[in-house]
Every structure is written in structure tokens, then in C-alpha cells.
Protein backbone atom coordinates (compact mmCIF):
# COMPACT_ATOMS: atom_id res chain seq x y z
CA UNK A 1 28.90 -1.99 6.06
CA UNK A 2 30.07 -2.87 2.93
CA UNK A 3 29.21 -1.69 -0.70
CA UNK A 4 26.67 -4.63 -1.37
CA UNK A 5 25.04 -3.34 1.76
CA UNK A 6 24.85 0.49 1.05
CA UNK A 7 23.98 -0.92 -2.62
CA UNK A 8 20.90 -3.15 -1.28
CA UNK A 9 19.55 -0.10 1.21
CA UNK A 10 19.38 2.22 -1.35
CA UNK A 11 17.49 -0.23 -4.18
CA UNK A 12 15.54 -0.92 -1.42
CA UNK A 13 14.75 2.77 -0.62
CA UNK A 14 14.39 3.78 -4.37
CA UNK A 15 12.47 0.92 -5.13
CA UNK A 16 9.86 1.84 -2.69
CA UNK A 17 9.79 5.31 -3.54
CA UNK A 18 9.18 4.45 -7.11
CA UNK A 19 6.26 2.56 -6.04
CA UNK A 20 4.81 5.01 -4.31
CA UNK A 21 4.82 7.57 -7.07
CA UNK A 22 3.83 4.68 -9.57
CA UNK A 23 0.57 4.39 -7.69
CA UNK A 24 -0.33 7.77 -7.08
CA UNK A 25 -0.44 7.66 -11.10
CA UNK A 26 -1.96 4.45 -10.94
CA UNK A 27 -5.13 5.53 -9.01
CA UNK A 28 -5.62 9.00 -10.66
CA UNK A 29 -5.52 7.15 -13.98
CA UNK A 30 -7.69 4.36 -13.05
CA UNK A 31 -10.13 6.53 -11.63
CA UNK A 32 -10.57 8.06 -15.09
CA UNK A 33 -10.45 5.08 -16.70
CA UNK A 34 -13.51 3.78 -15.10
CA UNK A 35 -15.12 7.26 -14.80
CA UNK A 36 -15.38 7.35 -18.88
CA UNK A 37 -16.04 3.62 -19.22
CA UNK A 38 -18.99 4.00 -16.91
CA UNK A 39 -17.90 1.83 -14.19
CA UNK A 40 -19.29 2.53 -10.60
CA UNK A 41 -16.54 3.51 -7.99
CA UNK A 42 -16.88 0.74 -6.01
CA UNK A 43 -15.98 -1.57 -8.85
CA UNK A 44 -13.28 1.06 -9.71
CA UNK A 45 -11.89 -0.24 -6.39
CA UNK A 46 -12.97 -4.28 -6.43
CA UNK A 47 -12.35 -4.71 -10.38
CA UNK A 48 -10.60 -2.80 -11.71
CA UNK A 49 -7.42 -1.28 -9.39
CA UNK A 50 -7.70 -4.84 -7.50
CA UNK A 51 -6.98 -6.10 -11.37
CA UNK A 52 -4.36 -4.31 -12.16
CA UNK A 53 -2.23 -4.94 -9.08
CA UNK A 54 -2.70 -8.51 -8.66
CA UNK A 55 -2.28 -8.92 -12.74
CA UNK A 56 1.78 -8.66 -12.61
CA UNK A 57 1.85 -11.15 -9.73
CA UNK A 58 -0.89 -13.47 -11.33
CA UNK A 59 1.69 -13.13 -14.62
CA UNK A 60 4.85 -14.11 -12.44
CA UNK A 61 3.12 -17.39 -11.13
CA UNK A 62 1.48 -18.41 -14.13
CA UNK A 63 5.12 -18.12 -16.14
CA UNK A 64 6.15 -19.76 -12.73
CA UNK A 65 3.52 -23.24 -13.19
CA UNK A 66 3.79 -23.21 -16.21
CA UNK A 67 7.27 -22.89 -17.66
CA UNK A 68 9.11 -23.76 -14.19
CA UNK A 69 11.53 -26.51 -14.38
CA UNK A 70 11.15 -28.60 -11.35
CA UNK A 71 8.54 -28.86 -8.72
CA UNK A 72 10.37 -25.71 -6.45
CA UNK A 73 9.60 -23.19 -9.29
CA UNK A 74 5.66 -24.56 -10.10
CA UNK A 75 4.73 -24.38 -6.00
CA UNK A 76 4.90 -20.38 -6.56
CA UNK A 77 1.60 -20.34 -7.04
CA UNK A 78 0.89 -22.21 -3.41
CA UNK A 79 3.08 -20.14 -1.68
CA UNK A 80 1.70 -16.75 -3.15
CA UNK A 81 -2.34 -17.71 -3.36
CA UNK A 82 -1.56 -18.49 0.57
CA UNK A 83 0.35 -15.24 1.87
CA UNK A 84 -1.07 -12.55 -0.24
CA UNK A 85 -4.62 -12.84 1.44
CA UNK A 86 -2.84 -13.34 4.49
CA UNK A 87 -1.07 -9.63 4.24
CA UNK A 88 -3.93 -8.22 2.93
CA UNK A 89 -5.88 -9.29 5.90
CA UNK A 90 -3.45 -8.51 8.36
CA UNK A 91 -1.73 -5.52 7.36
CA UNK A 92 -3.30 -3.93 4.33
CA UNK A 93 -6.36 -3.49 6.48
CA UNK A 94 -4.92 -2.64 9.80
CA UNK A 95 -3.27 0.44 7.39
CA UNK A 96 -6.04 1.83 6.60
CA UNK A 97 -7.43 1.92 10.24
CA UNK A 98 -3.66 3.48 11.40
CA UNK A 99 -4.15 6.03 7.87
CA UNK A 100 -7.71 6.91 9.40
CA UNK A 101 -6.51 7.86 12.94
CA UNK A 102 -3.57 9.79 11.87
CA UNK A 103 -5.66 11.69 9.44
CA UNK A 104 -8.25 12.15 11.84
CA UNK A 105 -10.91 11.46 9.24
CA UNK A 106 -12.83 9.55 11.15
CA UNK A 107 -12.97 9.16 15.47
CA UNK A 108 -11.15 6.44 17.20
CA UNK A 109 -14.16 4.60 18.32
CA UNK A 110 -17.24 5.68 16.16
CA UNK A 111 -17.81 2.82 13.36
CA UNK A 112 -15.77 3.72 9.94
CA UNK A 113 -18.40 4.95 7.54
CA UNK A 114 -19.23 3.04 4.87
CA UNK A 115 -21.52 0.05 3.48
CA UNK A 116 -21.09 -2.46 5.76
CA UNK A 117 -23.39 -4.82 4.38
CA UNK A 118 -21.19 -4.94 0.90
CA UNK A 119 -18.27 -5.19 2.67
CA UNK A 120 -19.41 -8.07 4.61
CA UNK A 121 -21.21 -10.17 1.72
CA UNK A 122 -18.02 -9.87 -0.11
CA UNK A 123 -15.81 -10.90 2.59
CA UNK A 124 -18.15 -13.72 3.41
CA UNK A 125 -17.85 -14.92 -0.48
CA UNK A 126 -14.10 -14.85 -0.02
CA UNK A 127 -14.50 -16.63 3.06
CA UNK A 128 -15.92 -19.76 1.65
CA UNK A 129 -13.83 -19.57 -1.29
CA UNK A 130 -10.84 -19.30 1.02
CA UNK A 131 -11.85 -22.30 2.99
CA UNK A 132 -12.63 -24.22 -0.03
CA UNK A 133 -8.88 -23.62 -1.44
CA UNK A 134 -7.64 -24.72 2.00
CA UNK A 135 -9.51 -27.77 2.31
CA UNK A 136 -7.96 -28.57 -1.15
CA UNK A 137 -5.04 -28.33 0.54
CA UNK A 138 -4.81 -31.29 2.71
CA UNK A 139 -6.38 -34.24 0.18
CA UNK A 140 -5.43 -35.67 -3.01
CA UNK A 141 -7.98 -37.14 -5.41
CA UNK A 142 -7.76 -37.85 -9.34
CA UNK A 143 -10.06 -34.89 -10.53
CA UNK A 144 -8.12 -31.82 -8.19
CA UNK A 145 -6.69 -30.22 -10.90
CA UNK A 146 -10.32 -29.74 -12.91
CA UNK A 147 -11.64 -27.34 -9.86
CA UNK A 148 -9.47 -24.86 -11.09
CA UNK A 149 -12.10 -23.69 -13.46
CA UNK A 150 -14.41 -23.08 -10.69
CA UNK A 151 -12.29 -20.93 -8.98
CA UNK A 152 -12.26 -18.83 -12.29
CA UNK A 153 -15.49 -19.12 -12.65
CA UNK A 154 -16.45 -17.71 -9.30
CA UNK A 155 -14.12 -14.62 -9.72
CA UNK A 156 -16.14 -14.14 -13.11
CA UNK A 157 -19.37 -14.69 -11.14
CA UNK A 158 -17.45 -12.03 -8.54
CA UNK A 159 -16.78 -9.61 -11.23
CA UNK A 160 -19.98 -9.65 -12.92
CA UNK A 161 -21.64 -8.64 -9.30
CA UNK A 162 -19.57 -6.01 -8.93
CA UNK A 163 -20.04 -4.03 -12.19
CA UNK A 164 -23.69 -4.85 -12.04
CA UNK A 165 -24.59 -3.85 -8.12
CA UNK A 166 -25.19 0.25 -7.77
CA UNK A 167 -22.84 2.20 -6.51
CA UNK A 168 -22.87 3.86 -3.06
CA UNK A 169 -22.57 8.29 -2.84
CA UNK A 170 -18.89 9.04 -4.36
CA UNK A 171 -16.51 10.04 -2.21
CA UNK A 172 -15.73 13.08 -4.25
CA UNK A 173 -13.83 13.86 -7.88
CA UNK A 174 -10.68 11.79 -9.44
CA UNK A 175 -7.85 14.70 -9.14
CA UNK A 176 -7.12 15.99 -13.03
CA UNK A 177 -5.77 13.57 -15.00
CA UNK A 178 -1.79 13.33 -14.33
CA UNK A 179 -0.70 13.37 -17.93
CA UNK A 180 -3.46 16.19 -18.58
CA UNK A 181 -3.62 17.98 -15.62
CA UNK A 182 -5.36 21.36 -17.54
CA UNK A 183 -8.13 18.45 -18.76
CA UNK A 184 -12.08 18.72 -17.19
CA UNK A 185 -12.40 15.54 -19.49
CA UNK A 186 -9.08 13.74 -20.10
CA UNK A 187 -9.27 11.13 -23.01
CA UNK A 188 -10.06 7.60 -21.96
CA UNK A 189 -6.96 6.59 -24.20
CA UNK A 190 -4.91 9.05 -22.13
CA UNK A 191 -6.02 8.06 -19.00
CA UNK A 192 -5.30 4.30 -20.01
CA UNK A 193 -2.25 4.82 -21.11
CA UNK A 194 -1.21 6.53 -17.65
CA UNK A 195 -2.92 3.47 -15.92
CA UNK A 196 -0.10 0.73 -17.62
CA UNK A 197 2.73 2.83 -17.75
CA UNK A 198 1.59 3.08 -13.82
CA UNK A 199 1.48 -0.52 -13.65
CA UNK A 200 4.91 -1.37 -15.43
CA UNK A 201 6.73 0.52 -13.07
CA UNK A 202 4.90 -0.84 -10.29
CA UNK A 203 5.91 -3.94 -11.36
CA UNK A 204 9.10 -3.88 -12.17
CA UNK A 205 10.20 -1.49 -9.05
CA UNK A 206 7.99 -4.32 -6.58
CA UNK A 207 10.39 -6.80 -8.53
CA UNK A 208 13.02 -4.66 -7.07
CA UNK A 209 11.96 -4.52 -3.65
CA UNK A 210 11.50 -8.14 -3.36
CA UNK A 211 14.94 -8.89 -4.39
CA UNK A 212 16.83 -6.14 -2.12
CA UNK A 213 15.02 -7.84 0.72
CA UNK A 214 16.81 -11.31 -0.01
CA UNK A 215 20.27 -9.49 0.19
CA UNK A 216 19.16 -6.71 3.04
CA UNK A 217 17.20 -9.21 5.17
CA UNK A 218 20.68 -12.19 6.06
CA UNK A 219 22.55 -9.39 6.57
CA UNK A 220 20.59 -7.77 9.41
CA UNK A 221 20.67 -10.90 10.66
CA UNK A 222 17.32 -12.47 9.94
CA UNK A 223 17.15 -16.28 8.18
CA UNK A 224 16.31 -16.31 4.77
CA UNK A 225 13.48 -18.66 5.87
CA UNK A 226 12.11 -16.00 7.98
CA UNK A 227 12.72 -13.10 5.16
CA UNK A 228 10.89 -15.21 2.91
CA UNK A 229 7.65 -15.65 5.09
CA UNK A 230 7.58 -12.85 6.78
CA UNK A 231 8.76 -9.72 4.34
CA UNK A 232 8.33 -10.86 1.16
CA UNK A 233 4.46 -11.42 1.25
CA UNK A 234 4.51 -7.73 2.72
CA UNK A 235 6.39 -6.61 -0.23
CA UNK A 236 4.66 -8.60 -3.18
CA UNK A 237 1.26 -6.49 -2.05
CA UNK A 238 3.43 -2.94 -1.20
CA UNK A 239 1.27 -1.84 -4.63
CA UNK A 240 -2.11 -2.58 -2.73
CA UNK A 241 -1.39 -1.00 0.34
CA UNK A 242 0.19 2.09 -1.27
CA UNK A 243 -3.31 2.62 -3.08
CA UNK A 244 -5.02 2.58 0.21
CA UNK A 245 -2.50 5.16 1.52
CA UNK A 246 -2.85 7.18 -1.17
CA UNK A 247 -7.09 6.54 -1.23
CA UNK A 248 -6.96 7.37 2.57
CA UNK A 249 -5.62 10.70 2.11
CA UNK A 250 -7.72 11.74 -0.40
CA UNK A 251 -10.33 10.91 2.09
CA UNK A 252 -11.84 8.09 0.02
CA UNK A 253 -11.54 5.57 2.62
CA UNK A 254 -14.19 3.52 0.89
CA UNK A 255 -12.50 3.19 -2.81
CA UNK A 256 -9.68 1.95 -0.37
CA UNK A 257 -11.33 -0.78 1.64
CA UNK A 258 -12.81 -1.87 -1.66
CA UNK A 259 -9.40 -2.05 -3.32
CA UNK A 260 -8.24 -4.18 -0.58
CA UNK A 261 -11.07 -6.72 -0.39
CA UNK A 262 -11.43 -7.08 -4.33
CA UNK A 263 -7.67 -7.67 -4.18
CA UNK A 264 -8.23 -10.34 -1.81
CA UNK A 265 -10.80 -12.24 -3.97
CA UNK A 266 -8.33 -12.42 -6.65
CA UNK A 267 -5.73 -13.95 -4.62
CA UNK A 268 -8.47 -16.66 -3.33
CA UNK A 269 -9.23 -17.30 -7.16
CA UNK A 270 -6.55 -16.67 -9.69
CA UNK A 271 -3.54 -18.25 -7.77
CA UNK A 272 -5.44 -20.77 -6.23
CA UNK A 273 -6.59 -22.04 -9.83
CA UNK A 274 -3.44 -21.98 -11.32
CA UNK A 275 -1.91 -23.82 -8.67
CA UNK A 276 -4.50 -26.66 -9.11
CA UNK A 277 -4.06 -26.78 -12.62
CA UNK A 278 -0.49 -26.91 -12.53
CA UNK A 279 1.05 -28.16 -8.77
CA UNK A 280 -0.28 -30.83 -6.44
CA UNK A 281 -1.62 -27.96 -4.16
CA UNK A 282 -0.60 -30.10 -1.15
CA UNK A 283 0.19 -27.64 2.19
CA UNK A 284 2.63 -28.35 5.47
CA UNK A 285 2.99 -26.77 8.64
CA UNK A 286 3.98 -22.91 7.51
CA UNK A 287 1.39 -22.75 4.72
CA UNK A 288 -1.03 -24.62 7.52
CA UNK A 289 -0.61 -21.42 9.81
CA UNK A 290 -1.05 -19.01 7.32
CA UNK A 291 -4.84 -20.18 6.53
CA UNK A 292 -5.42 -20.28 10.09
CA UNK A 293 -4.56 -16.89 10.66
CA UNK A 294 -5.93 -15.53 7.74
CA UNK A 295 -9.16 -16.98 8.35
CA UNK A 296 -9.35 -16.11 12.15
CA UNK A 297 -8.90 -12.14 10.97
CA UNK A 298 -11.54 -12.96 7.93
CA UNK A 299 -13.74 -13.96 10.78
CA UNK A 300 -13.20 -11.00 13.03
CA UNK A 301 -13.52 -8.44 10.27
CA UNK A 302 -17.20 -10.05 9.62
CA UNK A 303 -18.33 -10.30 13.12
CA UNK A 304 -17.51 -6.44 13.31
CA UNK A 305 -18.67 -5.72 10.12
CA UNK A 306 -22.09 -7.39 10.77
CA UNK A 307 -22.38 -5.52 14.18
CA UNK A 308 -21.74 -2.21 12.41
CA UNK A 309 -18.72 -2.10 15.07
CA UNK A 310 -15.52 -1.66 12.90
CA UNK A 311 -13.73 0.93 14.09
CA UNK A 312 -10.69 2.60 12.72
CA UNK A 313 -8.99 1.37 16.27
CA UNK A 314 -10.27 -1.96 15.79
CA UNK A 315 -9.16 -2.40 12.39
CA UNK A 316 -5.37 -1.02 13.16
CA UNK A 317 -5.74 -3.85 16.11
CA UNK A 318 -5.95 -6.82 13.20
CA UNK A 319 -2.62 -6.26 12.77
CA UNK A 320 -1.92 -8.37 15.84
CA UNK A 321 -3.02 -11.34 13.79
CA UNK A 322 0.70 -10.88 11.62
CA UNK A 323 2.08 -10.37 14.71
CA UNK A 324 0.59 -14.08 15.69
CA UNK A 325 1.60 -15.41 12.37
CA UNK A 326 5.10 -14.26 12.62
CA UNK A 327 5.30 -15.54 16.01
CA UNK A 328 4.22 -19.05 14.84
CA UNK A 329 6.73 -19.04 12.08
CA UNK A 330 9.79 -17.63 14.02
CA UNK A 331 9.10 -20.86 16.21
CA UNK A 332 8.51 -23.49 13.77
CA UNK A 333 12.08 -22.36 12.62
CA UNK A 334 13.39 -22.63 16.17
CA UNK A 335 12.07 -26.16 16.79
CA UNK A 336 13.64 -27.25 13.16
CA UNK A 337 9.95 -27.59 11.96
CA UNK A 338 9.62 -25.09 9.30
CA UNK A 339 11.21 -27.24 6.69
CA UNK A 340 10.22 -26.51 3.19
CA UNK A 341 6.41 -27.72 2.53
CA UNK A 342 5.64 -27.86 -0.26
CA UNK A 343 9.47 -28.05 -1.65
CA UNK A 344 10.46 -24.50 -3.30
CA UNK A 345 8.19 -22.59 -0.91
CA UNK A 346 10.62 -20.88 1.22
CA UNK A 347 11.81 -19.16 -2.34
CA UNK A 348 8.25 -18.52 -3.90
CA UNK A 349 7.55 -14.76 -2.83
CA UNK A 350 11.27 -14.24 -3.02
């Protein structure tokens, strides 16, 4: 193993330690933040943590569109809009059911507890926005590019739900303010402040991660195809699944979920626009798969949901749908049919 090597494994190690602790500031702050702004938890979780996370990958693709050179550089926004609601489908969730057996918070097999009927509405709304952006996918027609606007508009419409609907019983008190942990009432300025220096390092230590995979990944012996499809969607949304980790074992399991499906309607939205305004948005056979799957665990989540029947078992058990995905893509790139649709994907989570 050679110096690179050791090099790459360590910035790879670091990296994800940094996020870690990043994010443990990151909630305690943001939980403040909309504590003294008078936002209800939920929409702590949907708006505004779900904002903050997905805002320094929204910022790489739009500098991506916009300012890229050649076609390869503006189809980062298909390539991300397409595999982070994939991993936050199929393992962001699936870690919150493994976080809620291992903390024994809640039984194997009784349903998790919380307001299933939320849940569900909101995961139905992403739903049809998600097919919507996928039908998109597969036809070309003069007046694409103007439907980016309604997928803005519908995350406003989204957002203005959110801080307007009630809020369920909390799931108990933010932890003292980090940077004024003596503090029964931390300053809002304070507890912003805490809440972008949080995100900056998130950021720019997810940056890191990313990277060390492109170096760490050939070496082990895995394509840089494969690293690119596989890891690197699991890496871009480490921040998002490190909140749920962290929101698990506080025991707010609810804030968590919430996090996770309010990230996901940003990812249906944001991207998705931003591609249409600025790439052809035109999908082949890997971004193909990835809407299938992500839809197929979209539509097991709501049949569980809407039975009251989502268990922290179950949920772990959507993690199987990656496991299909990755399965798909390893043989695509077997049979010589992974190719690189549309051109520059392969390198846009990278």
C-alpha cells in the first residue's frame, strides 16, 4: 500500500469524522434556530435541516449548469436530482429502522410511532412529483425547459404547507446550545451562527469524502463507473443520514424521518428544475434504473405507511432495494451497457 493509499484512507476517515461532528452542531443549532423563530418541529425537520443540507449540493449543480463548459459538466444536475432520492429512499431510511433496533427504542415488529398520515401525504406529493421529473425524462418538446418553474413552485407550495400545518407532541428539548452550553435561552444570532459554520464544514469535509472515494474506490479494485453510481450518491447525502443518526439517538425518531423525507422533496424539485432549465434532461439505461427503484421503495414505504404497518424491521428491509439497484448496475457494466447516458454522468456525483 502505497502513500497515496494510506493518504486517501485517512482523508477518507477524517473526512467522515468531521462530518459527523459538523452535524451534531448542525442539529443542536438548527433546533434553536427554529425554536426562537417559531417554527414547528416538524418543519424544523422538512424545511429547515432538509434546507440546509441539500443547499451546498443544490449550490454545486447550479455553478455546475450554469457555468459548466461542455455538456459533461451541465448533466450534474441529472445525475444528482436522480441518485440523491434514490439513497435517501434506500438507505437513509433503512438507517433509521437499523438506528431504532439497535437502540431498542422501539420493538422489532410493533409499527414505528409517529404520524403516519403526514408521512404518507408527503411521500405521496413527492411521488407524483418524482414521476413527473421522470416522465420528463424520456421526451423532448420545445417548451421543457419552462417546467422548471413549476417544480419551484411546488417546493414553495411544499414549504408553505409545512410551516403552516400544526405540529405533532415534541419529542423532547433541543440539548443547550453548543456555543452556549450554560444558555436556558441561547440568542437566535448565536444559534444561527452555529447552524452555517455547521454547514460549511459539512460541506467542505462531504467535498472531501467524495473525492477520497475516486482515489480509494480503483484501488480496491472497483471501476470508477461503479464508484461513481454506487458510493458517491451514498456520500453526497452522508450529511442527511448523519442527522438521522444523531436524531435517532436522541430518541427523536420523528424530527429524523421528517429530515429525510423533506430532504427528498428537495431533490425531486430543486435539481430537477435546474436541470430543465439548463440540460436537455434526457435519461439512458443507468439513470432509467435508478427511477425504477426509487419509485418501487416510494411505493412500499406508502403501502406500509397507509396500513399503519411500518416497522423498524421493515424499514431496515428497504435497504434491499440498493442492494437491487447495485445489482442492476454492476450488470449493465458487465454486458458493456452502462455507457455514459447522458454524457458526463458517470463523473456527476464524483
Amino acid at each position: 500500500m502505497n502513500s497515496t493509499i494510506l493518504l486517501a484512507f485517512a482523508e477518507l476517515l477524517i473526512s467522515a469524522g468531521f462530518v459527523y461532528w459538523a452535524c451534531e452542531y448542525f442539529v443542536n443549532g438548527v433546533e434553536w434556530v427554529g425554536r426562537k423563530a417559531g417554527v414547528s418541529q416538524n418543519a424544523v425537520g422538512t424545511v429547515l435541516a432538509a434546507f440546509g443540507t441539500a443547499l451546498p449540493e443544490s449550490v454545486v449543480t447550479f455553478v455546475a449548469v450554469v457555468f459548466g463548459h461542455d455538456a459533461a459538466a451541465r448533466n450534474i444536475g441529472v445525475g444528482a436530482a436522480l441518485g440523491g432520492p434514490l439513497v435517501l429512499a434506500t438507505v437513509a431510511y433503512p438507517v433509521v429502522g437499523v438506528m431504532l433496533l439497535l437502540t431498542r427504542s422501539q420493538a422489532a415488529g410493533r409499527p414505528i410511532e409517529l404520524n403516519w398520515q403526514r408521512l404518507s401525504r408527503d411521500q405521496g406529493w413527492f411521488l407524483i412529483i418524482f414521476l413527473c421529473k421522470i416522465a420528463l425524462g424520456f421526451i423532448a418538446f420545445a417548451i421543457k425547459p419552462w417546467l422548471g418553474w413549476v417544480f419551484l413552485l411546488a417546493y414553495a407550495a411544499y414549504t408553505w404547507t409545512q410551516i403552516r400545518d400544526g405540529d405533532d407532541a415534541a419529542e423532547g428539548e433541543p440539548e443547550p446550545l453548543k456555543f452556549q452550553p450554560a444558555s436556558v435561552d441561547p440568542h437566535l444570532g448565536v444559534a444561527g451562527g452555529q447552524t452555517l459554520l455547521a454547514l460549511v464544514v459539512i460541506f467542505a469535509a462531504s467535498r472531501v469524502f467524495v473525492n477520497q472515494l475516486a482515489v480509494v474506490g480503483p484501488w480496491l479494485g472497483i471501476p470508477p463507473a461503479v464508484v461513481a453510481l454506487l458510493l458517491s450518491p451514498v456520500a453526497t447525502e452522508l450529511p442527511e443520514t448523519m442527522n438521522a443518526i444523531i436524531w435517532i439517538r436522541q430518541g427523536k425518531h420523528r424530527l429524523a424521518l421528517a429530515n429525510i423525507s423533506g430532504s427528498m422533496m428537495i431533490q425531486a424539485t430543486i435539481p430537477t428544475a435546474l436541470g430543465l432549465f439548463f440540460t436537455p434532461w434526457l435519461f439512458g439505461g443507468a439513470l432509467a434504473l435508478a427511477a425504477a427503484i426509487t419509485t418501487l421503495a416510494v411505493l412500499g414505504l406508502l403501502m406500509l405507511l397507509r396500513r399503519n404497518a411500518l416497522t423498524p424491521l421493515r424499514l431496515a428491509l428497504f435497504a434491499l432495494f440498493y442492494l437491487a439497484f447495485a445489482i442492476g448496475i454492476l450488470l449493465l457494466w458487465r454486458s458493456g451497457g452502462l455507457g455514459e447516458w447522458p454524457p458526463g454522468f458517470l463523473r456527476s456525483l464524483v
